[in-house]
Protein backbone atom coordinates (compact mmCIF):
# COMPACT_ATOMS: atom_id res chain seq x y z
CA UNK A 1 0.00 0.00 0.00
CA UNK A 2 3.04 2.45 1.11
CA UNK A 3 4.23 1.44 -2.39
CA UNK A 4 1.02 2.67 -4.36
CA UNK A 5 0.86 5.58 -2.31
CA UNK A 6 3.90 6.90 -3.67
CA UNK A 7 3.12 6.57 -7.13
CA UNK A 8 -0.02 8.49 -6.23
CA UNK A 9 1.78 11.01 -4.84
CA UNK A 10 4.36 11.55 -8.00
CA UNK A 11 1.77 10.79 -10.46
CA UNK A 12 -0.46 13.87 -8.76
CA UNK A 13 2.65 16.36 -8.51
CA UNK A 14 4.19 15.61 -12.21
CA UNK A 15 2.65 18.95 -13.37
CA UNK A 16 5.16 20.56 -11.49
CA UNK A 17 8.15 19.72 -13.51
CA UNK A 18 9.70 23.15 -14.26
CA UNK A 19 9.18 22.71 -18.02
CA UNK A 20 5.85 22.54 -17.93
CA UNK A 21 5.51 25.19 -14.91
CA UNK A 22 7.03 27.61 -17.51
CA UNK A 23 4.34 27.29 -19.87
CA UNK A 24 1.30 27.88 -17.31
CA UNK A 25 3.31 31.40 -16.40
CA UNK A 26 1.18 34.83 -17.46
CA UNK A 27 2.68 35.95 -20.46
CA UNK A 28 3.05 39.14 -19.15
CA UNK A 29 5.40 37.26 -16.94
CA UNK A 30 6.63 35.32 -19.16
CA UNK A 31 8.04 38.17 -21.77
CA UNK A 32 9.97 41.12 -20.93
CA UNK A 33 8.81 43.74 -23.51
CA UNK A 34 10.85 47.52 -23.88
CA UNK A 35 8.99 50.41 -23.51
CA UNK A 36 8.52 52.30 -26.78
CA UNK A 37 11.30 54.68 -28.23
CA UNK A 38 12.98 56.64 -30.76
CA UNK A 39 15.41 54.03 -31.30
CA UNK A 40 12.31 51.95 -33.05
CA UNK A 41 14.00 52.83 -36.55
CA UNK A 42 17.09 51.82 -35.57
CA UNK A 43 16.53 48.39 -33.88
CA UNK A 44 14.33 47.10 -36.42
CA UNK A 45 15.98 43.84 -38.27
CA UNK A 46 16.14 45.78 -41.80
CA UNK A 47 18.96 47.91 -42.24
CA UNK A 48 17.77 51.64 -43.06
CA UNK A 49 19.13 53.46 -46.06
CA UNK A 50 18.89 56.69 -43.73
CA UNK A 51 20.51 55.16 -40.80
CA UNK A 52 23.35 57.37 -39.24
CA UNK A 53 24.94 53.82 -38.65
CA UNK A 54 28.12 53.16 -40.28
CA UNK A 55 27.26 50.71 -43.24
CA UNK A 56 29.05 47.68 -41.74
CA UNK A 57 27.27 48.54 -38.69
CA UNK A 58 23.10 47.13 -37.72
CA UNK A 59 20.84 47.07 -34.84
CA UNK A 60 18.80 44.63 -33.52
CA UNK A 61 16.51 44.37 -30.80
CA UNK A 62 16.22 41.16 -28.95
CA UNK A 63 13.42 39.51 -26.48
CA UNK A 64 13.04 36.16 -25.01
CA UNK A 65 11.21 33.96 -22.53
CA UNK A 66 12.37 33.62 -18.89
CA UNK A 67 13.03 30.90 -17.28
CA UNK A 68 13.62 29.62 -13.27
CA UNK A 69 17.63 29.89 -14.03
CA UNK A 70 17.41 33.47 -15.06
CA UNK A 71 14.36 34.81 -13.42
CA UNK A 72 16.40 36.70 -10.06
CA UNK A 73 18.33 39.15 -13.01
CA UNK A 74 15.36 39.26 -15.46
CA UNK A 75 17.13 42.03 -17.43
CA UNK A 76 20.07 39.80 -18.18
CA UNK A 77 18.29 37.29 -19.96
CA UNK A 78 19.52 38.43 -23.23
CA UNK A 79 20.61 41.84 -25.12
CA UNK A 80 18.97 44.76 -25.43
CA UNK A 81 20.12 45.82 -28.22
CA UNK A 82 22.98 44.71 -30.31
CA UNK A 83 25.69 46.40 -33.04
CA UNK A 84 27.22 44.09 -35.53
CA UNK A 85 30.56 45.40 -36.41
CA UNK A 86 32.66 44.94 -39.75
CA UNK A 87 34.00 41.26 -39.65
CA UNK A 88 37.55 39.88 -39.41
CA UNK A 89 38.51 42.48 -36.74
CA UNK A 90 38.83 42.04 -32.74
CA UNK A 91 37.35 44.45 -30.54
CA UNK A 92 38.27 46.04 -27.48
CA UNK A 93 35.75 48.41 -25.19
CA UNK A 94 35.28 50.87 -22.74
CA UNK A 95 32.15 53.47 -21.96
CA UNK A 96 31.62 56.35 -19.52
CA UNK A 97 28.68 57.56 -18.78
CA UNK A 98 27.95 59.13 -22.40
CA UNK A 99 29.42 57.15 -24.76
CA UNK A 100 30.87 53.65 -25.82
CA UNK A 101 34.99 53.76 -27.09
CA UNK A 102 35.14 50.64 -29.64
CA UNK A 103 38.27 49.87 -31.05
CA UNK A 104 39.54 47.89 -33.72
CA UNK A 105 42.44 47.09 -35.26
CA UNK A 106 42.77 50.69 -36.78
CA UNK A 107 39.70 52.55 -36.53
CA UNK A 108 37.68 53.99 -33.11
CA UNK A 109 34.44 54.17 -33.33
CA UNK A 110 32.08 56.46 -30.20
CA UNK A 111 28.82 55.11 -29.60
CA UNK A 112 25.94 57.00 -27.79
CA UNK A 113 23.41 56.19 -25.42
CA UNK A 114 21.06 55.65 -28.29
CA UNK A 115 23.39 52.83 -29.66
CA UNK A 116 24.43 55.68 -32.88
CA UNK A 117 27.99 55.48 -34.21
CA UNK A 118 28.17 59.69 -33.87
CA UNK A 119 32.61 59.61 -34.41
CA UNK A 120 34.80 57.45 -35.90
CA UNK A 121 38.68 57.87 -36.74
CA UNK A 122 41.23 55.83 -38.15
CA UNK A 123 44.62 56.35 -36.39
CA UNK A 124 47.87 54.73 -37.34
CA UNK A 125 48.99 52.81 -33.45
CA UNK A 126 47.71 49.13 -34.66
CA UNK A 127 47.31 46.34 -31.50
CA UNK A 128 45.26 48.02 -28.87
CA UNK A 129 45.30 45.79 -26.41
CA UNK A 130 43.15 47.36 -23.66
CA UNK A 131 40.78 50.13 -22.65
CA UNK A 132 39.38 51.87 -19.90
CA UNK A 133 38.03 55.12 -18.28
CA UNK A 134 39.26 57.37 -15.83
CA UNK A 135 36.58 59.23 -14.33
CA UNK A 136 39.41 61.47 -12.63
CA UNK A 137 41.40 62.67 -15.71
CA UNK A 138 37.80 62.54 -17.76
CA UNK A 139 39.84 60.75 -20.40
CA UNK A 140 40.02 56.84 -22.10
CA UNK A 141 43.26 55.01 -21.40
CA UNK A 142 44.06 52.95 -23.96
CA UNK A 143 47.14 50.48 -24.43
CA UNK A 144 49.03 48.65 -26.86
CA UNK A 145 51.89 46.27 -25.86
CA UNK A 146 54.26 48.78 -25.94
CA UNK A 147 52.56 52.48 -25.03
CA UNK A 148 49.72 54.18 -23.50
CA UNK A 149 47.16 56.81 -24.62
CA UNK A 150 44.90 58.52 -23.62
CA UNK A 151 41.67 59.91 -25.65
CA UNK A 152 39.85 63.25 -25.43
CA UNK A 153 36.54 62.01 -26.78
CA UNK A 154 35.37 65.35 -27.51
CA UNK A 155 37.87 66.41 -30.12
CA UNK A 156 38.86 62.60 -30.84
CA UNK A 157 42.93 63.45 -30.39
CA UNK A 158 44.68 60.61 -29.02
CA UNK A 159 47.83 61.98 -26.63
CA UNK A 160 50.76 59.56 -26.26
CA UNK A 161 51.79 58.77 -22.68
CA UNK A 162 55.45 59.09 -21.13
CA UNK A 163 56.44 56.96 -18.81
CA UNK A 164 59.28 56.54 -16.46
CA UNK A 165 59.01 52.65 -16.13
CA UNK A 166 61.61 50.76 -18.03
CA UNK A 167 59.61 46.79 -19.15
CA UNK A 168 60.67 45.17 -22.11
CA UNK A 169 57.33 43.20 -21.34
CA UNK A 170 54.62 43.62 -23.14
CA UNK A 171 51.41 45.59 -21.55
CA UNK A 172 48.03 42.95 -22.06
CA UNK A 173 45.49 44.49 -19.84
CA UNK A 174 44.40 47.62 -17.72
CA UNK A 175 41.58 48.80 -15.44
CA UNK A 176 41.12 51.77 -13.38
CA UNK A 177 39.96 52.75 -10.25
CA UNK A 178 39.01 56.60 -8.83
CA UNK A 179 43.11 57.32 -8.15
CA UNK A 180 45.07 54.57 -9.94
CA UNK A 181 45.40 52.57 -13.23
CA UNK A 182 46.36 49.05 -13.01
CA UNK A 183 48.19 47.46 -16.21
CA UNK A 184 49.28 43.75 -15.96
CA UNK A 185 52.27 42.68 -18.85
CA UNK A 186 52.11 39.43 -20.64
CA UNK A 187 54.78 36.75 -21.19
CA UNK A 188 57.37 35.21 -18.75
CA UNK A 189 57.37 36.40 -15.41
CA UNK A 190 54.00 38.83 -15.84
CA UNK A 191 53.23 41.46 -13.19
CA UNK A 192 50.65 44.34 -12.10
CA UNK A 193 51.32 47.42 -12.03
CA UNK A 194 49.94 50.72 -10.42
CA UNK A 195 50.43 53.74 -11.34
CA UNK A 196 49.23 57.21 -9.44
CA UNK A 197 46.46 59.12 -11.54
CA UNK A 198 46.11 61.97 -8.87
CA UNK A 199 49.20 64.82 -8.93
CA UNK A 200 51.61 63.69 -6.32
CA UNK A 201 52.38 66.31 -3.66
CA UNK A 202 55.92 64.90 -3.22
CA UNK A 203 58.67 66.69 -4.67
């Protein structure tokens, strides 16, 4: 009896299963929709002959399902919105609160908030490695294995760095905090670096 009791008891809870829990969901539940916007032209699949878009570049707008794995961080369930970039090329990033900094292998491109390629420049220093922003000097960092940069965004001028730190190393990575940038090398022996972005009172 203990015995058919228990297949009772699975038989009557099978309904449960998470796969089929998902389907019995509200669809307002179920689908996380964007409020309208401007950007309606630009996410739609078709690429617009009057898009301010560089050619190579499209939107799309994206929205799926949830499910019990990603329902806590409901917004991270997939992309917003999405840029597809020339091909063959790597890509490094970087944003403040205003723009994107995309770099490829010779060209930047700035990004607004509204996902629009508004600047890009070609510049001659191939093999960016890394980007970030400093919030204090209001400027992108950006690396290649050998030197550093920084970017005025604004007027697009990228301003070589001197340094007075002697590494026949090669720089691979960097991040910043409010007062310092860290830069890590790559190769034998790799280290981390920090280096002082606020004016040293020391003399």
């Amino acid at each position: 009896q203990n015995l058919d009791d228990l297949k009772n008891f699975q038989y009557k809870f099978a309904p449960l299963e998470i796969d089929s829990s998902i389907v019995r969901l509200p669809s307002s539940i179920i689908y996380i929709k964007h409020p309208a916007s401007p950007m309606n032209d630009l996410v739609s699949p078709r690429s617009s002959p009057n898009n301010s878009v560089s050619p190579e570049m499209q939107v799309h707008s994206y929205c799926f399902s949830l499910s019990p794995r990603n329902s806590l961080y409901p917004w991270l369930i997939s992309p917003k919105r999405i840029i597809k970039l020339p091909s063959d090329n790597w890509y490094s990033l970087a944003t403040n609160q205003t723009h994107i900094l995309v770099i490829g292998k010779s060209t930047l491109y700035l990004i607004n908030q509204h996902f629009k390629s508004v600047n890009q420049k070609s510049f001659s220093q191939e093999g960016i490695k890394d980007i970030c922003w400093s919030k204090i000097l209001n400027r992108f960092i950006l690396i290649s294995p050998k030197e550093i940069f920084t970017l005025d965004e604004k007027r697009m001028i990228l301003d070589q760095c001197q340094l007075y730190f002697n590494s026949n190393i090669p720089w691979e990575r960097r991040i910043c905090s409010e007062t310092s940038l860290f830069s890590s090398t790559f190769g034998q022996n790799p280290f981390i670096v920090e280096f002082n972005l606020c004016p040293s009172n020391s003399f």
